[in-house]
PDB file of N, CA and C in Angstrom:
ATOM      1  N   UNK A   1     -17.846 -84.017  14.230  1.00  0.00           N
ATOM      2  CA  UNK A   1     -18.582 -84.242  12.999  1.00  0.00           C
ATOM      3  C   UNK A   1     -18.719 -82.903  12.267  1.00  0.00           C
ATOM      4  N   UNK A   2     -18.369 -82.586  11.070  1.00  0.00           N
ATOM      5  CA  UNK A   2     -18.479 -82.230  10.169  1.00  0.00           C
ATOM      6  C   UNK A   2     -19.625 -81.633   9.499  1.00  0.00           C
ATOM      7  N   UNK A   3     -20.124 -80.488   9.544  1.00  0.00           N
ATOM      8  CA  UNK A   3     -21.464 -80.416   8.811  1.00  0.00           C
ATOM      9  C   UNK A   3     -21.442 -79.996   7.528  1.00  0.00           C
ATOM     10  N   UNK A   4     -22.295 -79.758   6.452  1.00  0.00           N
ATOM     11  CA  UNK A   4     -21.947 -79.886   5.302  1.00  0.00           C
ATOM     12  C   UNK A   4     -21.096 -78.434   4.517  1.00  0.00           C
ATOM     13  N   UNK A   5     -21.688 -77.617   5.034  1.00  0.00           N
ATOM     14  CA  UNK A   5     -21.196 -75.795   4.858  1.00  0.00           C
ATOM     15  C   UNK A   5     -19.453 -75.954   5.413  1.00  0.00           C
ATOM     16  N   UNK A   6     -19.236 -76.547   6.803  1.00  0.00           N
ATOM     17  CA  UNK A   6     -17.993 -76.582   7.001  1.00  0.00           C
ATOM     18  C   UNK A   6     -17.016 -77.505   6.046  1.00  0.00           C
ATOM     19  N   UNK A   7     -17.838 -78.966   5.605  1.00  0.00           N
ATOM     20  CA  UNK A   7     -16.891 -79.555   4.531  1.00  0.00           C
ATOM     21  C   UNK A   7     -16.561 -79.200   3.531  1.00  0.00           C
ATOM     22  N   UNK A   8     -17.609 -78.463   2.865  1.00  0.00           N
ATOM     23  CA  UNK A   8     -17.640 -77.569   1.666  1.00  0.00           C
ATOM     24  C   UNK A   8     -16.375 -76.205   1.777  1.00  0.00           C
ATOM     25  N   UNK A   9     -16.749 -75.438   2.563  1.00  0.00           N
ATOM     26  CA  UNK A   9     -15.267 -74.823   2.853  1.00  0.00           C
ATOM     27  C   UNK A   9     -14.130 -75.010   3.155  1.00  0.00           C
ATOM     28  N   UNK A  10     -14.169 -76.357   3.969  1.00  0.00           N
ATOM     29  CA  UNK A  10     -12.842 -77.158   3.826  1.00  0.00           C
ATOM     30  C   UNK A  10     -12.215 -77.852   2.770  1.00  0.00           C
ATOM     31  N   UNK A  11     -12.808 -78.086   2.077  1.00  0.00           N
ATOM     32  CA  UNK A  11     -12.973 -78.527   0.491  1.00  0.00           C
ATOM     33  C   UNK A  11     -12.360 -77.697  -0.174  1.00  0.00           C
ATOM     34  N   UNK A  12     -12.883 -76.313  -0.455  1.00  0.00           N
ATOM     35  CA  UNK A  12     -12.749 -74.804  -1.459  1.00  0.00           C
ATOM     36  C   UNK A  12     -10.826 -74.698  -0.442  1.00  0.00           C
ATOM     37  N   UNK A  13     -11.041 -74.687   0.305  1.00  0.00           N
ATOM     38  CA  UNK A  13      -9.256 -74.268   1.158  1.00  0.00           C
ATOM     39  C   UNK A  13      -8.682 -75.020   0.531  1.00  0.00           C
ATOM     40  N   UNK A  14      -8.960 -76.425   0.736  1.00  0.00           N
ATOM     41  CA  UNK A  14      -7.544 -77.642   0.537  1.00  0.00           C
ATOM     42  C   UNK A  14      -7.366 -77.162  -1.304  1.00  0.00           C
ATOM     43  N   UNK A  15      -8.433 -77.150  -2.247  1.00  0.00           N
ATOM     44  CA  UNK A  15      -8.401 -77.221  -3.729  1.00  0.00           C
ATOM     45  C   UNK A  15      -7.148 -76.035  -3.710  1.00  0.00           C
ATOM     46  N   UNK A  16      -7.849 -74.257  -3.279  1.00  0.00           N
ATOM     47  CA  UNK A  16      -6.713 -73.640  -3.630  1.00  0.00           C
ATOM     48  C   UNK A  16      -5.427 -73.906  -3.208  1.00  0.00           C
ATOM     49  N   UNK A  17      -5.400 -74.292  -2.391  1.00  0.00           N
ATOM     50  CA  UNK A  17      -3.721 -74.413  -1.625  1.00  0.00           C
ATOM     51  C   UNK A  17      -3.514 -75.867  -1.876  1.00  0.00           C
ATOM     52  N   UNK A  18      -4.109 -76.389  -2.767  1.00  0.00           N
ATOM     53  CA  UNK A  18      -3.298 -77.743  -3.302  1.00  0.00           C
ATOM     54  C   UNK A  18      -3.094 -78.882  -2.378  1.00  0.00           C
ATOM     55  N   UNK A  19      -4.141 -78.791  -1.226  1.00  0.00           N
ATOM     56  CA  UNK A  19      -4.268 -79.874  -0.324  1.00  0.00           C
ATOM     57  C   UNK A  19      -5.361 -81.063  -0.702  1.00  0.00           C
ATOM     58  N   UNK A  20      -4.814 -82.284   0.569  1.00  0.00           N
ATOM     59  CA  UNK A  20      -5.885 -83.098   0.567  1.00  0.00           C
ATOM     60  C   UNK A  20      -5.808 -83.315   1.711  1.00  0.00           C
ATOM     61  N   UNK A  21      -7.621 -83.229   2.252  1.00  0.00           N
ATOM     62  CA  UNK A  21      -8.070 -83.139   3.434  1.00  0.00           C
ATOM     63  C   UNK A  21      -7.646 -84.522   4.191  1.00  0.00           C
ATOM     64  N   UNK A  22      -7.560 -85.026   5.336  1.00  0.00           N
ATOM     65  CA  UNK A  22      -7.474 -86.473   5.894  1.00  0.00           C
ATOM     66  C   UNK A  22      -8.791 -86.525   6.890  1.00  0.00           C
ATOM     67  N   UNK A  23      -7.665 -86.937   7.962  1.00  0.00           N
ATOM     68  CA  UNK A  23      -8.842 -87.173   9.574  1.00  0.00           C
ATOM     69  C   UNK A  23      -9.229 -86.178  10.082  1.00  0.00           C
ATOM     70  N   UNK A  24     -10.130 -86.099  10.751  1.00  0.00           N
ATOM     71  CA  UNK A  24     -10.662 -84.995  11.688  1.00  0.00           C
ATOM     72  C   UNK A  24      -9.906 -84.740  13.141  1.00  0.00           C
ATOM     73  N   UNK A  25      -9.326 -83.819  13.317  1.00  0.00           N
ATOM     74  CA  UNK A  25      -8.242 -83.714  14.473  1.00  0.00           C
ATOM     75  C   UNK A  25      -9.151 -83.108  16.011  1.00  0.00           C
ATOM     76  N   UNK A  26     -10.598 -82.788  15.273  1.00  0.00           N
ATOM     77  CA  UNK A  26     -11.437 -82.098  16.384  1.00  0.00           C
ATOM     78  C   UNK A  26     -12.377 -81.286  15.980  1.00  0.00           C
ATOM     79  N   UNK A  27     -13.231 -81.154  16.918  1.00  0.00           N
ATOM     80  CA  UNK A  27     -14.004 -79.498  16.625  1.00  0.00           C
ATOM     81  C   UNK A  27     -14.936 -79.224  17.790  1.00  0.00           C
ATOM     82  N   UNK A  28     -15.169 -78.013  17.842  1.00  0.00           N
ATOM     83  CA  UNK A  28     -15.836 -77.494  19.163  1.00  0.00           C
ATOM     84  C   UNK A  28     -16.952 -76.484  18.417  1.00  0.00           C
ATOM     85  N   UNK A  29     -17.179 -75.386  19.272  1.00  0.00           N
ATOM     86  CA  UNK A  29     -18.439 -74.747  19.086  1.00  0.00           C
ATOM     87  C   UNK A  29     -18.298 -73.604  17.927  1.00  0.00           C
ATOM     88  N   UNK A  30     -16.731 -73.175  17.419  1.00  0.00           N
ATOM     89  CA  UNK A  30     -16.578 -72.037  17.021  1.00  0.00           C
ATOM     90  C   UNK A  30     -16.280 -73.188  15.293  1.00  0.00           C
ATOM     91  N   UNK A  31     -15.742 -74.071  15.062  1.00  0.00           N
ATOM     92  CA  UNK A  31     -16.017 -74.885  13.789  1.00  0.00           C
ATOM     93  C   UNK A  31     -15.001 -76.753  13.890  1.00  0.00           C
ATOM     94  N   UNK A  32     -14.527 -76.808  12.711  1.00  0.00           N
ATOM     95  CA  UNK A  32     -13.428 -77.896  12.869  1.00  0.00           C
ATOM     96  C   UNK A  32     -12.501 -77.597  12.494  1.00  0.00           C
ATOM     97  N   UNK A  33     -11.566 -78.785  13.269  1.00  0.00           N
ATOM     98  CA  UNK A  33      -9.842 -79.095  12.259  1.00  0.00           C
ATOM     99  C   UNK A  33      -9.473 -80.338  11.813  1.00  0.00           C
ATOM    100  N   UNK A  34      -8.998 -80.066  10.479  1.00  0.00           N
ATOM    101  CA  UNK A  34      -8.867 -81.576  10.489  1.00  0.00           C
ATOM    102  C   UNK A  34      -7.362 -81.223   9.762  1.00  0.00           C
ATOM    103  N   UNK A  35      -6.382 -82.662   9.581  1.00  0.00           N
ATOM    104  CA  UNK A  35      -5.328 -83.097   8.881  1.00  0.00           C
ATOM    105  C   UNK A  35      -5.436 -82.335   7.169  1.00  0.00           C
ATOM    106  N   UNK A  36      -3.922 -81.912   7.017  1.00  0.00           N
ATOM    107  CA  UNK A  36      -4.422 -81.597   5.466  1.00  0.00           C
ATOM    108  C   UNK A  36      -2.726 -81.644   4.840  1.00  0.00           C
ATOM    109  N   UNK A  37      -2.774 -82.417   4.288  1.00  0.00           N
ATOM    110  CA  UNK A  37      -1.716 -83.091   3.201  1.00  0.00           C
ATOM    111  C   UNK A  37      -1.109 -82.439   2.233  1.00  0.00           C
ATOM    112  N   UNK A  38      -0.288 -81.937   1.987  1.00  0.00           N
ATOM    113  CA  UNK A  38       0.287 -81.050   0.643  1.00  0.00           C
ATOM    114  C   UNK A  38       0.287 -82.453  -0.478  1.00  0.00           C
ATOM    115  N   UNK A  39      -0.189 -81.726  -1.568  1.00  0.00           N
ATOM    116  CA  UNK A  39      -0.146 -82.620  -2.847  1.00  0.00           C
ATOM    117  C   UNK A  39       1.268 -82.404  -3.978  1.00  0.00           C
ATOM    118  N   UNK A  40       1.965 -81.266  -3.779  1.00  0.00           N
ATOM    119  CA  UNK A  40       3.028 -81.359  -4.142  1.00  0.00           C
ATOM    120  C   UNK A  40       3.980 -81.060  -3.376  1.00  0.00           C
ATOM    121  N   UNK A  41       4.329 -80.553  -1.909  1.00  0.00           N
ATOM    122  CA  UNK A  41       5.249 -80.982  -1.077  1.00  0.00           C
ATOM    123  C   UNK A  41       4.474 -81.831  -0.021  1.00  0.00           C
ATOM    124  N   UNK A  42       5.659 -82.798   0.497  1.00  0.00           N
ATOM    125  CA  UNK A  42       5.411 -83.628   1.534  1.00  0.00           C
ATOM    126  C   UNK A  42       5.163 -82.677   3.336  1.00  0.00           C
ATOM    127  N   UNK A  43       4.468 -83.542   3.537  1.00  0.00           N
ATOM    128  CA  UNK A  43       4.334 -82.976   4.742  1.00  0.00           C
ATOM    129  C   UNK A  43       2.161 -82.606   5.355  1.00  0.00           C
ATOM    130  N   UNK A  44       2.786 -82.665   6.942  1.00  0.00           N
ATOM    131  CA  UNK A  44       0.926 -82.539   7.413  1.00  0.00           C
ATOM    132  C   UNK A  44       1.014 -81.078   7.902  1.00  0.00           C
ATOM    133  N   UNK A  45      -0.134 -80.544   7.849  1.00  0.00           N
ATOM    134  CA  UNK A  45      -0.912 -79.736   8.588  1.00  0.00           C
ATOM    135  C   UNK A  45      -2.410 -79.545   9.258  1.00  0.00           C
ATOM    136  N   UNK A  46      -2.368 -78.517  10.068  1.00  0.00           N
ATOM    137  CA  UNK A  46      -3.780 -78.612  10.111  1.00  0.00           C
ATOM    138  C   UNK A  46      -4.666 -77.785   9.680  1.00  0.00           C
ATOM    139  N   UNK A  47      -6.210 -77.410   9.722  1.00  0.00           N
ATOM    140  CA  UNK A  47      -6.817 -76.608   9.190  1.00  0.00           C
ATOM    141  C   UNK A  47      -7.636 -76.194  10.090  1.00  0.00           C
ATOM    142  N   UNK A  48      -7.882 -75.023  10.289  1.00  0.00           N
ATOM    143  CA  UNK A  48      -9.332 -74.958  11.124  1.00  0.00           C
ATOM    144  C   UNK A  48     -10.447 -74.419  10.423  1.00  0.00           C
ATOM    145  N   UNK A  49     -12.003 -75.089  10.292  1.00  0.00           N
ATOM    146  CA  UNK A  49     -12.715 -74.194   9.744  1.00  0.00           C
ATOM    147  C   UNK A  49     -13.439 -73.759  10.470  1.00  0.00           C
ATOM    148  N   UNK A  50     -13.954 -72.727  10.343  1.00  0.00           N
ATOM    149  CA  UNK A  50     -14.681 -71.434  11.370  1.00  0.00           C
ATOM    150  C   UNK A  50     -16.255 -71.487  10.517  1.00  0.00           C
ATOM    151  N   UNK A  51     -17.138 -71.437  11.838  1.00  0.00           N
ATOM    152  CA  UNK A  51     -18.708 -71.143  11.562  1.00  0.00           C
ATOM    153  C   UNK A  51     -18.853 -70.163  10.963  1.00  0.00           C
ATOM    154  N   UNK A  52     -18.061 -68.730  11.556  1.00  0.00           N
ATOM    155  CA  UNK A  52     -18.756 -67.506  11.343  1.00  0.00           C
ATOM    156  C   UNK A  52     -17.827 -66.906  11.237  1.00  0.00           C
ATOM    157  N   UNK A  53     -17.658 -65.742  11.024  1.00  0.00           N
ATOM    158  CA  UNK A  53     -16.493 -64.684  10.887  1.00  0.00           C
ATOM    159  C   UNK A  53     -16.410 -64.010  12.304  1.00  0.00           C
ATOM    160  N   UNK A  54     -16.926 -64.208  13.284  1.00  0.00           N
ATOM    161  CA  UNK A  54     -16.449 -63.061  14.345  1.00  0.00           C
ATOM    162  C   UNK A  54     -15.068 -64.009  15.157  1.00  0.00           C
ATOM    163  N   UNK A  55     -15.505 -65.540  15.398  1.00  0.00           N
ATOM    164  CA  UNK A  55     -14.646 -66.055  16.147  1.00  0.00           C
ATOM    165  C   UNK A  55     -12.907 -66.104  15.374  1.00  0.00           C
ATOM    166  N   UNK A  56     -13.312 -65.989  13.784  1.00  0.00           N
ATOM    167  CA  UNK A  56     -12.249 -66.694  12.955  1.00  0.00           C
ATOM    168  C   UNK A  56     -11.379 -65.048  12.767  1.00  0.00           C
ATOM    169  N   UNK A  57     -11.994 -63.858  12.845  1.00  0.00           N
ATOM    170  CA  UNK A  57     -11.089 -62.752  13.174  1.00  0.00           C
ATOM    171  C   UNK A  57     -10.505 -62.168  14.458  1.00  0.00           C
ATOM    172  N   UNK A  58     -11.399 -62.940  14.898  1.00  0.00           N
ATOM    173  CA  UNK A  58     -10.751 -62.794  16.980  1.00  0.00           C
ATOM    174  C   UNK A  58      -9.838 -63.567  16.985  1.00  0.00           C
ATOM    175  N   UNK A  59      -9.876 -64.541  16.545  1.00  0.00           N
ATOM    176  CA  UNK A  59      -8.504 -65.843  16.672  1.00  0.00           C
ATOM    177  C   UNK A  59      -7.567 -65.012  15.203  1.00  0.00           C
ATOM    178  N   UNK A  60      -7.379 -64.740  14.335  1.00  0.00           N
ATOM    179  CA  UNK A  60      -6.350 -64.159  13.687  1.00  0.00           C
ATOM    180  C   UNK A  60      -5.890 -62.829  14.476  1.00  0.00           C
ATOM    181  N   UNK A  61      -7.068 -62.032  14.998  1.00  0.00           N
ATOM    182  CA  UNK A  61      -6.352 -61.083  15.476  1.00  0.00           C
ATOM    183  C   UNK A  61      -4.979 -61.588  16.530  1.00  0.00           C
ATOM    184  N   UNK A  62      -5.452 -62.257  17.339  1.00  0.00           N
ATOM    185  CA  UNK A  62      -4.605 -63.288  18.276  1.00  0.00           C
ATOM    186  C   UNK A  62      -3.409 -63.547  17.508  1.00  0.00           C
ATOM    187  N   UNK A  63      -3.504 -64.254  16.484  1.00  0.00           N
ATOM    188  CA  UNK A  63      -2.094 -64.946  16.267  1.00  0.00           C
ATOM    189  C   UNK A  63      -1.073 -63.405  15.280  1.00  0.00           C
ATOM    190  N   UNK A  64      -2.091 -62.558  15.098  1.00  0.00           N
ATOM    191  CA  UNK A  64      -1.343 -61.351  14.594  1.00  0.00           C
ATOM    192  C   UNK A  64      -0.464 -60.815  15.413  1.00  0.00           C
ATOM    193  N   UNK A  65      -1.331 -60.637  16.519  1.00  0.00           N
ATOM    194  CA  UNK A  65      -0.574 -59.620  17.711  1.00  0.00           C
ATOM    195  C   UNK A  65       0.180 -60.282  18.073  1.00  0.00           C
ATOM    196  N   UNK A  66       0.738 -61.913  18.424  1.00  0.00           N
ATOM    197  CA  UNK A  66       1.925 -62.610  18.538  1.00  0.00           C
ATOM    198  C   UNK A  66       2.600 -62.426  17.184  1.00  0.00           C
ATOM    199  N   UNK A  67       2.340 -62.575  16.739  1.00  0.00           N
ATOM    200  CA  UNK A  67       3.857 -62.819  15.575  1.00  0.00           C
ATOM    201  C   UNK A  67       4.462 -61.060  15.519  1.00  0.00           C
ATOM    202  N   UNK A  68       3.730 -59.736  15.406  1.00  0.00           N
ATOM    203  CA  UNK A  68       3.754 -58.555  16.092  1.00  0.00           C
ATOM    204  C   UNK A  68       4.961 -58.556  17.166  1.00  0.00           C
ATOM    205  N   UNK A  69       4.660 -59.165  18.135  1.00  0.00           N
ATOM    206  CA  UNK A  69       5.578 -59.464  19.364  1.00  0.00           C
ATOM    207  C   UNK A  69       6.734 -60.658  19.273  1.00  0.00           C
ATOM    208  N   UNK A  70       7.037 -60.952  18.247  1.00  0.00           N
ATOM    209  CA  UNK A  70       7.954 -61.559  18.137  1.00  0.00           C
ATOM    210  C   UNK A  70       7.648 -62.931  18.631  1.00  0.00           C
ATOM    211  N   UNK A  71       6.671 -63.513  19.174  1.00  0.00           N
ATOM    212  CA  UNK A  71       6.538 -65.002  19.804  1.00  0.00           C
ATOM    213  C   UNK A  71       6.087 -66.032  18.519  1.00  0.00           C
ATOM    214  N   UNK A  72       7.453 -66.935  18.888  1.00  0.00           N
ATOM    215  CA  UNK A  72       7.613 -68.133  17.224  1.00  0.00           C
ATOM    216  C   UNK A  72       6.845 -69.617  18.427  1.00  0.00           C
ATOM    217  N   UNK A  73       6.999 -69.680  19.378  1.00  0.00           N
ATOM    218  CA  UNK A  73       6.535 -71.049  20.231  1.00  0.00           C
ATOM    219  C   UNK A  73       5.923 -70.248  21.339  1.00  0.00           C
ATOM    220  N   UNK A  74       5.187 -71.147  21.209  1.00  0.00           N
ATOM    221  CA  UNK A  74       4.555 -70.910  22.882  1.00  0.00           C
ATOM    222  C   UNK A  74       4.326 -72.529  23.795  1.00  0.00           C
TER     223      UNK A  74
END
């Protein structure tokens, strides 16, 4: 479930990047993810929104230092 600060920022994401939000794919303690639709190309993704800024720069740092190292799959 969704609280209102996280829909609201999920909201402000999908507008700039020209999405539309769908189902909720999950969420745990650090925020949610849900489905998000391109409005002018086809195709899904997902989104995650983050409570706070410490978890949501610990997890980018993460996916920095992989792409850094060359890892495309894990």
């Amino acid at each position: 479930m969704m609280d209102e600060v996280l829909t609201q920022n999920a909201l402000a994401y999908a507008v700039r990047h020209q999405l539309c939000l769908a189902e909720s794919l999950g969420f745990g303690i650090h925020g949610n993810v849900v489905v998000a639709e391109g409005k002018r190309k086809p195709g899904k993704s997902a989104i995650k929104v983050h409570r706070s800024n410490e978890p949501y720069l610990r997890e980018r740092d993460v996916y920095e230092r992989l792409r850094e190292a060359g890892v495309n799959e894990i």
